[in-house]
N, C-alpha and C. Protein backbone atom coordinates (compact mmCIF):
# COMPACT_ATOMS: atom_id res chain seq x y z
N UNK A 1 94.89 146.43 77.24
CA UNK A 1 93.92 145.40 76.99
C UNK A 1 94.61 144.32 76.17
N UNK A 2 94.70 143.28 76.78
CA UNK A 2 94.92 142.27 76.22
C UNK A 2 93.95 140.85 75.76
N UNK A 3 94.21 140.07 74.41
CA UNK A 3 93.08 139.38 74.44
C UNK A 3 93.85 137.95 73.96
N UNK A 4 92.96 136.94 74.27
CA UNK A 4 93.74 135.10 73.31
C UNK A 4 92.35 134.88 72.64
N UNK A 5 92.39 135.23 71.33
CA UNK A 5 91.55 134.38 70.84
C UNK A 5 91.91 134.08 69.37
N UNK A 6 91.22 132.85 68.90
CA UNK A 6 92.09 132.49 67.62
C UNK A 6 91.09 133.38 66.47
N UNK A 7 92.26 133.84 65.67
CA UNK A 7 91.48 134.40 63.92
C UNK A 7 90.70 133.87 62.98
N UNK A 8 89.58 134.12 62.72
CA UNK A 8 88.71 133.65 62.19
C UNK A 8 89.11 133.52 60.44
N UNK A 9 88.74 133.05 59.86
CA UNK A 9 89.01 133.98 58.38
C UNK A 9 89.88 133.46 57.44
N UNK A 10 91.10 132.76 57.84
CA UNK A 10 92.27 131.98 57.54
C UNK A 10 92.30 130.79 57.60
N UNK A 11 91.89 129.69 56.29
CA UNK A 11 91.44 128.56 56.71
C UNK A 11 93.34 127.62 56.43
N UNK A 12 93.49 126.75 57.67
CA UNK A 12 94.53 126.18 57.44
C UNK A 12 94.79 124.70 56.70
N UNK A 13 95.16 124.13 56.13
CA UNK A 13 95.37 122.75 55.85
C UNK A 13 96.09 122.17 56.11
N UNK A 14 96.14 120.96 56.50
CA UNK A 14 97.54 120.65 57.02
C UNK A 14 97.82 119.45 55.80
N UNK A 15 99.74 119.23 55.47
CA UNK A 15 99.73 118.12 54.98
C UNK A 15 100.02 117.45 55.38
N UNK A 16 100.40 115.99 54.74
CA UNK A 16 100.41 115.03 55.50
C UNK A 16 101.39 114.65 56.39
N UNK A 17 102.64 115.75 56.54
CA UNK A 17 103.69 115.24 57.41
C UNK A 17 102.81 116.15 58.75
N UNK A 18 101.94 116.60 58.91
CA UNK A 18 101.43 117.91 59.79
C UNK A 18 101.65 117.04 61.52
N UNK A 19 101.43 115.50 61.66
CA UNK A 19 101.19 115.05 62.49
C UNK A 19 102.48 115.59 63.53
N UNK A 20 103.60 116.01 62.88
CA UNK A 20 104.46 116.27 63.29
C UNK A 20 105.09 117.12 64.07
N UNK A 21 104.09 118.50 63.55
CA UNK A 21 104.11 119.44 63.99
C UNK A 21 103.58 119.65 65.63
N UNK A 22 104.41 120.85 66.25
CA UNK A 22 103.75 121.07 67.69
C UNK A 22 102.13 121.75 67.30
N UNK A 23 101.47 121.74 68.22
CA UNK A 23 100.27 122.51 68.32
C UNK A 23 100.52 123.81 68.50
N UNK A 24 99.34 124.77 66.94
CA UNK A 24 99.75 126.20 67.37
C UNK A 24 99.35 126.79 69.09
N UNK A 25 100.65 128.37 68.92
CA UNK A 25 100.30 129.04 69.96
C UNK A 25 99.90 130.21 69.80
N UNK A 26 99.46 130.79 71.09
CA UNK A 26 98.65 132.02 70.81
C UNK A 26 99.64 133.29 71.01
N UNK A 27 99.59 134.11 70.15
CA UNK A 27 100.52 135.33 70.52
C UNK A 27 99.69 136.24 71.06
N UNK A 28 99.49 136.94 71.89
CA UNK A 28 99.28 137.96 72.50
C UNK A 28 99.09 139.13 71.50
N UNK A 29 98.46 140.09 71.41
CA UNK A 29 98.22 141.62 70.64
C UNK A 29 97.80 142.11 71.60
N UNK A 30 98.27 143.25 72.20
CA UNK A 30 98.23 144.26 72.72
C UNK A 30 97.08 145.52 71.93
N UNK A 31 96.64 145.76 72.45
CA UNK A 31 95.79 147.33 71.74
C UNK A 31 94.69 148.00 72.65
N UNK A 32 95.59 149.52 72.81
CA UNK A 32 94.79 150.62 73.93
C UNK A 32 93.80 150.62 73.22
N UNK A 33 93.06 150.95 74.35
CA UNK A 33 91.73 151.88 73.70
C UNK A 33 91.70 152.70 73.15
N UNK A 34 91.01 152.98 71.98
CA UNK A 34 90.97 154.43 70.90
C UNK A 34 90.41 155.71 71.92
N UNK A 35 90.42 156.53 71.83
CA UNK A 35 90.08 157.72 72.96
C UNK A 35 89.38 158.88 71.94
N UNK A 36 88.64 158.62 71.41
CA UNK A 36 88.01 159.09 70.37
C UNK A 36 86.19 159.21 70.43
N UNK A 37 85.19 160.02 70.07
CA UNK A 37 83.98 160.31 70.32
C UNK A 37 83.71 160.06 69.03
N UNK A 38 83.79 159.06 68.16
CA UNK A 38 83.04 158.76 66.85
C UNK A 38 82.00 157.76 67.38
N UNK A 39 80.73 158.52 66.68
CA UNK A 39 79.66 158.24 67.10
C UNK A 39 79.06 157.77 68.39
N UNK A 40 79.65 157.85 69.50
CA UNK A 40 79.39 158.06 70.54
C UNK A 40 80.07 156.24 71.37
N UNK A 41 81.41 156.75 70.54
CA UNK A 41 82.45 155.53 71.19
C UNK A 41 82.52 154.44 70.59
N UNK A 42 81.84 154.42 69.59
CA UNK A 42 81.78 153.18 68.06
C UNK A 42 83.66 152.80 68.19
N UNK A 43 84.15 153.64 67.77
CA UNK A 43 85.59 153.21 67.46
C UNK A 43 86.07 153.13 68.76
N UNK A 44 85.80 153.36 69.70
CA UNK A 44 86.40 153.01 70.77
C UNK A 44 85.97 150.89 70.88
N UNK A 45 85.28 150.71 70.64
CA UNK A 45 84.96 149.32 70.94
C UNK A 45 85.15 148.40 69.97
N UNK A 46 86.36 148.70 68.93
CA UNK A 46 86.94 148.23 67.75
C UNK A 46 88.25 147.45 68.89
N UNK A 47 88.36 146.25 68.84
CA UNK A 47 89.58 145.02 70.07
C UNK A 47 90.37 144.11 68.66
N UNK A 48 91.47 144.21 68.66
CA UNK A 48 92.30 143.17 68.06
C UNK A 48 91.80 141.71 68.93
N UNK A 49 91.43 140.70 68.29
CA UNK A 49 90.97 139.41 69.02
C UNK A 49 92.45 138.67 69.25
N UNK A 50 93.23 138.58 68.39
CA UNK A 50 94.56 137.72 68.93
C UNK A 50 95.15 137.58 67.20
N UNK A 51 96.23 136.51 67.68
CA UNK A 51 97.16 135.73 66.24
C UNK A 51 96.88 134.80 66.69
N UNK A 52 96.81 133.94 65.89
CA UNK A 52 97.64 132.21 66.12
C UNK A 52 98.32 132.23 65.07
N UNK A 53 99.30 131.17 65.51
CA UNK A 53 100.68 131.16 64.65
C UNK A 53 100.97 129.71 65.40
N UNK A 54 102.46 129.39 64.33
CA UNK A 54 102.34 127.62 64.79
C UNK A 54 104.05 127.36 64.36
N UNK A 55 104.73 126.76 64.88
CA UNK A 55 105.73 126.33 64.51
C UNK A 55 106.27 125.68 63.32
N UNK A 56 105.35 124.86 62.44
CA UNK A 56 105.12 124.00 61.70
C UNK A 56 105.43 125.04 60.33
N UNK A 57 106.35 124.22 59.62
CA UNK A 57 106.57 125.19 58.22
C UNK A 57 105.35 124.07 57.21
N UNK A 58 105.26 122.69 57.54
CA UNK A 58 104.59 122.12 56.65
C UNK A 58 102.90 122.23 56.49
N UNK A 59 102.49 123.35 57.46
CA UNK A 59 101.02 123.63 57.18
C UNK A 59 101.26 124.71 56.00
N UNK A 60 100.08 124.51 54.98
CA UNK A 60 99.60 125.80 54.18
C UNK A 60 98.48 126.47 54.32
N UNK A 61 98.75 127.70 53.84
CA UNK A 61 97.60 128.68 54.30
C UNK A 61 96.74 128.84 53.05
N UNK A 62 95.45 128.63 53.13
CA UNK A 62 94.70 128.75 51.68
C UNK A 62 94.19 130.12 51.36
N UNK A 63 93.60 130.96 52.64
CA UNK A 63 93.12 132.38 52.54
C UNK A 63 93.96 133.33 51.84
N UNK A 64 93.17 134.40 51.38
CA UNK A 64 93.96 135.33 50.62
C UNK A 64 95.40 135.84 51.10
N UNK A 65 96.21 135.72 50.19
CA UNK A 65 97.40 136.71 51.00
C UNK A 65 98.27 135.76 52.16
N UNK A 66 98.35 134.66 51.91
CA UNK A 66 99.04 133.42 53.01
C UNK A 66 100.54 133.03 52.17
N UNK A 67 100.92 132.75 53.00
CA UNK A 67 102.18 132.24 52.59
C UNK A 67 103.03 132.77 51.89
N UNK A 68 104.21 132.00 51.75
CA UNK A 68 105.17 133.35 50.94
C UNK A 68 104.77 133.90 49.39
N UNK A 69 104.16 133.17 49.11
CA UNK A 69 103.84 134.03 47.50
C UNK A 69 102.41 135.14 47.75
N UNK A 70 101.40 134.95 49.13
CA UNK A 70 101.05 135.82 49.27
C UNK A 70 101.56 137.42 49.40
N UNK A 71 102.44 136.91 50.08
CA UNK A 71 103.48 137.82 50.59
C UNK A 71 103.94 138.72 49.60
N UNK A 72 104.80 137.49 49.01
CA UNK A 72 105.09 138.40 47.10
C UNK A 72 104.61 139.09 46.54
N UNK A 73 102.98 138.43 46.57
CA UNK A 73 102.35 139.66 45.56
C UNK A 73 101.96 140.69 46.30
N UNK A 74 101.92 140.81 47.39
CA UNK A 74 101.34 141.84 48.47
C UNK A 74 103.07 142.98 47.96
N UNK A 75 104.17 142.57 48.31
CA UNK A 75 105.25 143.48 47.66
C UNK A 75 104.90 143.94 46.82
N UNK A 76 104.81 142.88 45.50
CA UNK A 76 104.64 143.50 43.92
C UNK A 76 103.51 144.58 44.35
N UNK A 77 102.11 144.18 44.32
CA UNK A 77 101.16 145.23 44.85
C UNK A 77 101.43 146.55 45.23
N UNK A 78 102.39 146.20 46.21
CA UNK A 78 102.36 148.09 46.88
C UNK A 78 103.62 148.45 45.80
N UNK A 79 104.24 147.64 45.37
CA UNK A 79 105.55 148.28 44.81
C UNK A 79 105.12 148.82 43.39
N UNK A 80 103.56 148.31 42.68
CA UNK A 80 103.15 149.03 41.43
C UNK A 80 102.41 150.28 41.86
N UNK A 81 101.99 150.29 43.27
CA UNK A 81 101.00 151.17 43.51
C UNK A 81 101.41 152.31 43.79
N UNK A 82 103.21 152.58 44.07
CA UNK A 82 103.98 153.00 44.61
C UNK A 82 104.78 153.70 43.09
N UNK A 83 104.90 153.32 42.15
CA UNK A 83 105.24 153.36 40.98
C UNK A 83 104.58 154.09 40.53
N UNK A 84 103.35 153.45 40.34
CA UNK A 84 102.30 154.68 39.71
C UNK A 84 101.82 155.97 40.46
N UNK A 85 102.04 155.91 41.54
CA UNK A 85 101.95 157.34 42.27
C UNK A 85 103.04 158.35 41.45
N UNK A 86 104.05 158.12 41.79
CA UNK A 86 105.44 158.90 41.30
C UNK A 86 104.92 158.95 39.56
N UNK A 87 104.77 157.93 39.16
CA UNK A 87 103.95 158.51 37.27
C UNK A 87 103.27 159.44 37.21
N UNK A 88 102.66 158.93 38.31
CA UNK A 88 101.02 160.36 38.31
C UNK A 88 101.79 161.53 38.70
N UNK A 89 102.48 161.72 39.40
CA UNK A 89 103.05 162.96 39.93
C UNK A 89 103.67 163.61 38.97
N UNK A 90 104.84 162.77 38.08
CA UNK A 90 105.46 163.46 37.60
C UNK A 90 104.87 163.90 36.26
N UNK A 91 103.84 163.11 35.93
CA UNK A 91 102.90 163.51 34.82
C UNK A 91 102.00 164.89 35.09
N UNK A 92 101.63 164.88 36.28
CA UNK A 92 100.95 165.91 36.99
C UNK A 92 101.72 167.51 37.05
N UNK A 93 102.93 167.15 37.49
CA UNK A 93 103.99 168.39 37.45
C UNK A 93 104.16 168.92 36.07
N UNK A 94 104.42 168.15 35.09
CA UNK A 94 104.91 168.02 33.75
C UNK A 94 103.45 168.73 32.55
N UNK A 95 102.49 168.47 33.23
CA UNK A 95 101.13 168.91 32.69
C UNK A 95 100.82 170.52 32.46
N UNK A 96 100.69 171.19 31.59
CA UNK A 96 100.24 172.82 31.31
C UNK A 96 98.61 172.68 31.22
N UNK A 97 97.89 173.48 32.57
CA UNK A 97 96.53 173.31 31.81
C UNK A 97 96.15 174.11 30.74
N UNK A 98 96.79 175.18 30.53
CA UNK A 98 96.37 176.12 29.31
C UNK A 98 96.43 175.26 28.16
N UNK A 99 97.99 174.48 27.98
CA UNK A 99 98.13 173.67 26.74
C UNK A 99 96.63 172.81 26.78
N UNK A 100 96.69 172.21 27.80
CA UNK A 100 95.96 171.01 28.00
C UNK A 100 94.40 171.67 27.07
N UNK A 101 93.84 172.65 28.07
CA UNK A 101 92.65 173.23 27.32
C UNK A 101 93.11 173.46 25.63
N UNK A 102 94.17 174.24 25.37
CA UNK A 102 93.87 174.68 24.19
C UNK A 102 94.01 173.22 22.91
N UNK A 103 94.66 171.99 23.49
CA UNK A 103 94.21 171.24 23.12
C UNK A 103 93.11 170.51 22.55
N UNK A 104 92.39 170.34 23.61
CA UNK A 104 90.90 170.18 24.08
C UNK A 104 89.98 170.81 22.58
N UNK A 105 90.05 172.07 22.59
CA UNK A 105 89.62 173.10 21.98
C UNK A 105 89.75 172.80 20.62
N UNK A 106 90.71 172.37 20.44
CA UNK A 106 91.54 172.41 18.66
C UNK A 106 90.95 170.74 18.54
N UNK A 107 90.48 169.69 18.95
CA UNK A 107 89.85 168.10 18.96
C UNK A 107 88.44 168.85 19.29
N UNK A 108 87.90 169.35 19.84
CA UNK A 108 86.83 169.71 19.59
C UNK A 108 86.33 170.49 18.27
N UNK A 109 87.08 171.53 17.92
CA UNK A 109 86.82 172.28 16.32
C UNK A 109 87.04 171.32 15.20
N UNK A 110 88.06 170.38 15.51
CA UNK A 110 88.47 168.63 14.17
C UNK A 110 86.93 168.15 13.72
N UNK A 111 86.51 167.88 15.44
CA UNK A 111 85.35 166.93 15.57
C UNK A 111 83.99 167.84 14.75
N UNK A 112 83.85 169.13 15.02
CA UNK A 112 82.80 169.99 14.79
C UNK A 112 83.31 169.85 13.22
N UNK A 113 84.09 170.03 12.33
CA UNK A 113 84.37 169.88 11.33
C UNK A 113 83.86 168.73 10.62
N UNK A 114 84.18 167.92 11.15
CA UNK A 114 83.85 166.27 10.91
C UNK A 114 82.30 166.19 10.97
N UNK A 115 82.19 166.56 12.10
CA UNK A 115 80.53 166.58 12.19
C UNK A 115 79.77 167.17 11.12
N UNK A 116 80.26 168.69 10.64
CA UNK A 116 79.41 169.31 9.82
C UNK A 116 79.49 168.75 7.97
N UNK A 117 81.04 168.23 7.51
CA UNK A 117 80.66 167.45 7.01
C UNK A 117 79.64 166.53 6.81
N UNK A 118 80.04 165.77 7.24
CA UNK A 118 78.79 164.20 7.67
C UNK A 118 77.33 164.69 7.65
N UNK A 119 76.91 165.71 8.25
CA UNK A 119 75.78 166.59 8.07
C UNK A 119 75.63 166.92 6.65
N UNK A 120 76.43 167.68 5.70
CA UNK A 120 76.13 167.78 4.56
C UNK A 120 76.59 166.67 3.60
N UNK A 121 77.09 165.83 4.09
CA UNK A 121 76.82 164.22 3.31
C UNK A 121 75.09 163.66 3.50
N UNK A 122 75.20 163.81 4.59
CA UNK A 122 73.77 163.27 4.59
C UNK A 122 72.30 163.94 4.17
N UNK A 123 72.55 165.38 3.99
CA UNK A 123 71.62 166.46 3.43
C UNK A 123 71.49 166.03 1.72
N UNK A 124 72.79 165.84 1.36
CA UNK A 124 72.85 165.77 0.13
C UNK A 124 72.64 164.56 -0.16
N UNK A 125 72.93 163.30 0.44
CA UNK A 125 72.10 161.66 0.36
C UNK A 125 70.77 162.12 0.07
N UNK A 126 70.34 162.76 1.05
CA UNK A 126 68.54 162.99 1.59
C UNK A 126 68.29 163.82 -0.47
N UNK A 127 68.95 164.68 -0.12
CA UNK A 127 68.35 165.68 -1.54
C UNK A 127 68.25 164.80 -2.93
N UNK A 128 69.67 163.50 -3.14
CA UNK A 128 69.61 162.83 -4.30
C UNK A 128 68.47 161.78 -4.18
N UNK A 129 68.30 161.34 -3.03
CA UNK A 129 66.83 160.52 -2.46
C UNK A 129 65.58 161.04 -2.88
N UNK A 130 65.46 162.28 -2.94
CA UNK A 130 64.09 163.27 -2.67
C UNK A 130 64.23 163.66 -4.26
N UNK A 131 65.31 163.96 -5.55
CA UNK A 131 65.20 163.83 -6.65
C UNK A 131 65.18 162.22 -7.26
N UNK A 132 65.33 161.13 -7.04
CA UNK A 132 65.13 159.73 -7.39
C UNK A 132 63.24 159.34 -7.26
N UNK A 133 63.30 159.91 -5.89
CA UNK A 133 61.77 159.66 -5.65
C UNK A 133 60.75 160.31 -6.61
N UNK A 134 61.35 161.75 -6.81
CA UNK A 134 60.22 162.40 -7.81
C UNK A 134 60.74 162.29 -9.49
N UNK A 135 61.58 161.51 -9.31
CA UNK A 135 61.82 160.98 -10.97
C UNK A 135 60.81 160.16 -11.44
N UNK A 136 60.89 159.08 -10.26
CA UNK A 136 60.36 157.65 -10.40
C UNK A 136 58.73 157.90 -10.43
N UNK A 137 58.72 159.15 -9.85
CA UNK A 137 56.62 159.33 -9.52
C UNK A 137 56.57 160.10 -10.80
N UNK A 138 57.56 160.61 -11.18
CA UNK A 138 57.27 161.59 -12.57
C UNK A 138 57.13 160.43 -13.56
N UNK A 139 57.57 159.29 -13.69
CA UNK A 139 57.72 158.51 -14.73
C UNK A 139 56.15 157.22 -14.72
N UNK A 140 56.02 156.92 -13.30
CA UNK A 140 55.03 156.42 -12.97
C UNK A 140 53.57 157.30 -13.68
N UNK A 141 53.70 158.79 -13.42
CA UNK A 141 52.19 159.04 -14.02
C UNK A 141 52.38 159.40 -15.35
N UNK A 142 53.51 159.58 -15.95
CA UNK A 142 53.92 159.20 -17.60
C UNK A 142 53.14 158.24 -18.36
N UNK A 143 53.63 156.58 -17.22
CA UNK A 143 52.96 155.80 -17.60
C UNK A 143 52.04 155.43 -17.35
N UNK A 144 51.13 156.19 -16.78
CA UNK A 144 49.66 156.35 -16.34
C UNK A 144 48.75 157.08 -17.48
N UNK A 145 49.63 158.31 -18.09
CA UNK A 145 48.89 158.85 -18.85
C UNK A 145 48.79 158.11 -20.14
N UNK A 146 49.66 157.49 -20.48
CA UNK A 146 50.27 156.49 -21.56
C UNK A 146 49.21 155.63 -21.98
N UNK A 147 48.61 154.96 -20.63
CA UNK A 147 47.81 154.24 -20.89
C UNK A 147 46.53 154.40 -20.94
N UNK A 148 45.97 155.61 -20.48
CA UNK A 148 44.73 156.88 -20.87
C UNK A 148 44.57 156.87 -22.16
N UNK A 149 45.83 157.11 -22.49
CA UNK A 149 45.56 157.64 -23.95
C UNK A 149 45.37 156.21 -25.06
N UNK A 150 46.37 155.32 -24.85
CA UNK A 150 45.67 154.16 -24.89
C UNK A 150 44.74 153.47 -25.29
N UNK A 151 44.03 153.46 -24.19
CA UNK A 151 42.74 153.75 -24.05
C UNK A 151 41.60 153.92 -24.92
N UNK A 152 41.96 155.59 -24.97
CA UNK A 152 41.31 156.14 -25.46
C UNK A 152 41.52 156.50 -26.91
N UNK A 153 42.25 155.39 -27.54
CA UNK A 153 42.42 155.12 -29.19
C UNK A 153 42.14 153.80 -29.24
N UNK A 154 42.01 153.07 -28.16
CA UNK A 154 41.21 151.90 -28.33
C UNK A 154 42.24 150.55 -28.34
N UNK A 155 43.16 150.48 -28.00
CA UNK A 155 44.22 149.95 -27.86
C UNK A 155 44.88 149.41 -26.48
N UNK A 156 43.76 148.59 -26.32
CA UNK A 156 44.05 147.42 -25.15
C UNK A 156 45.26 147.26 -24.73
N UNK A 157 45.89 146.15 -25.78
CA UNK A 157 47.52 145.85 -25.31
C UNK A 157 48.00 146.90 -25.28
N UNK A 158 48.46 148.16 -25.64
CA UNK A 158 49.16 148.87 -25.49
C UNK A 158 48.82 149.68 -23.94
N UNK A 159 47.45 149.83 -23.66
CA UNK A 159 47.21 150.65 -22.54
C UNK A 159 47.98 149.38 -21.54
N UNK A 160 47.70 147.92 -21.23
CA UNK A 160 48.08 146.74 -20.57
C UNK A 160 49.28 147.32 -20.17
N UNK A 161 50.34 147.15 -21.71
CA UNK A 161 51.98 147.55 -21.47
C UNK A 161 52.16 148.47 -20.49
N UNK A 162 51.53 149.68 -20.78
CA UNK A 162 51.84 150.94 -19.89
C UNK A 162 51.01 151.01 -18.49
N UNK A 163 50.39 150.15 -18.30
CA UNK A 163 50.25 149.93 -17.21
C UNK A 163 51.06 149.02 -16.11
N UNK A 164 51.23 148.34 -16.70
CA UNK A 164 52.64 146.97 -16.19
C UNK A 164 53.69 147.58 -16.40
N UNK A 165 53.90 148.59 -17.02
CA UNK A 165 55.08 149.40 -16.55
C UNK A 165 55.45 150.53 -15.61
N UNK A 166 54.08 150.93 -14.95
CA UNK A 166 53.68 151.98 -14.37
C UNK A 166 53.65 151.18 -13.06
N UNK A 167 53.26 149.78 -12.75
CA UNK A 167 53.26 149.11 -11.73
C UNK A 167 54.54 149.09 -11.15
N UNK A 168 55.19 149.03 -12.47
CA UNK A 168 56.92 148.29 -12.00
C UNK A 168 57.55 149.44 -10.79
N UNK A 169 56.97 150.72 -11.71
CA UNK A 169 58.08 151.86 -11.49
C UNK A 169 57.07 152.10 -9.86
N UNK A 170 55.72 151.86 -9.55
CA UNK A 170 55.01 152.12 -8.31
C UNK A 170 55.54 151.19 -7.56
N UNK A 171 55.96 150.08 -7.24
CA UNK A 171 56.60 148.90 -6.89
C UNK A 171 58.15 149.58 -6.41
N UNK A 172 59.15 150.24 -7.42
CA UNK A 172 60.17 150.23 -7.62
C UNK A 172 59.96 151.53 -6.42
N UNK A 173 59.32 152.30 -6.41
CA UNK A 173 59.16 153.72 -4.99
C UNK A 173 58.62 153.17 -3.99
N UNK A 174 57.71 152.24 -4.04
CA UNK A 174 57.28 151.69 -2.49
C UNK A 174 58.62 150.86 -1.75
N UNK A 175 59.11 150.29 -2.77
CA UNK A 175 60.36 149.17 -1.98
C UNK A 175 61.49 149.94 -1.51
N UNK A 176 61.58 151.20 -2.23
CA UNK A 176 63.15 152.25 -2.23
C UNK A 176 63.01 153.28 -1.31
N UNK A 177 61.80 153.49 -1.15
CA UNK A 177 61.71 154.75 -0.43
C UNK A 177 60.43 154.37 0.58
């Protein structure tokens, strides 16, 4: 099966000496039929449509992968991809999974360490929190009783004081805790 038709996909530009150039030609691609039962001859009806190609060195190609620095990096490309295979391999060969696990194992017990720390940092934050709080309420009805008594000797300003100080310290647990 043979086919002429031009490639879609590849947009050309010409510059300005282009007038010069011959008109492209069509190359021929050849391609049998696939002989294959995927999905009931799907890949069989897969046709190379053609090339065009052109004599002219002064056209440029704008589509991906054109021209000689397409080219280039298409080398570089397979030549890193090609590189890093052989890394992977020889990293792969070079690899113990026992080490590897018992690794694993010994960064996991660091971390559980670390963790249970930090856990009793923060138990013990919580516990100096939970003695601050009942300082401050212990001192608050101090100065609650303060001013009862106060009070109850007849002593205005003084009950006032211990009350404005009893505010401070009720103030000072609502904002902290």
């Amino acid at each position: 099966m043979a086919m002429k038709a031009p490639i879609r996909g590849l947009s050309m530009v010409p510059s300005p000496s282009s007038s010069l150039c011959p008109p492209p030609k069509m190359v021929l691609v050849r391609c049998p039929p696939l002989r294959t039962s995927f999905f009931n001859g799907g890949v069989g009806r897969l046709k190379a449509m053609g090339i065009q190609t052109s004599n002219c060195n002064a056209l440029k190609c704008v589509g991906r992968g054109g021209g000689a620095l397409g080219a280039q990096m298409n080398l570089f490309d397979r030549l890193a991809r090609v590189i890093k295979s052989y890394a992977n391999a020889i990293l792969s060969s070079v690899e113990d999974p026992e080490k590897i696990l018992d690794q694993a194992v010994l960064e996991m017990n660091d971390d559980l360490t670390k963790m249970r720390q930090a856990t009793a940092q923060v138990l013990a934050s919580q516990k100096r929190m939970e003695n601050k709080y009942k300082a401050a309420q212990q001192a608050s009805d101090d100065w609650y009783r303060r001013a009862q008594l106060a009070l109850a000797k007849g002593d205005d300003d003084l009950a006032r004081e211990a009350l404005k100080r009893r505010k401070s310290y009720a103030v000072g647990i609502s904002s902290k805790f």
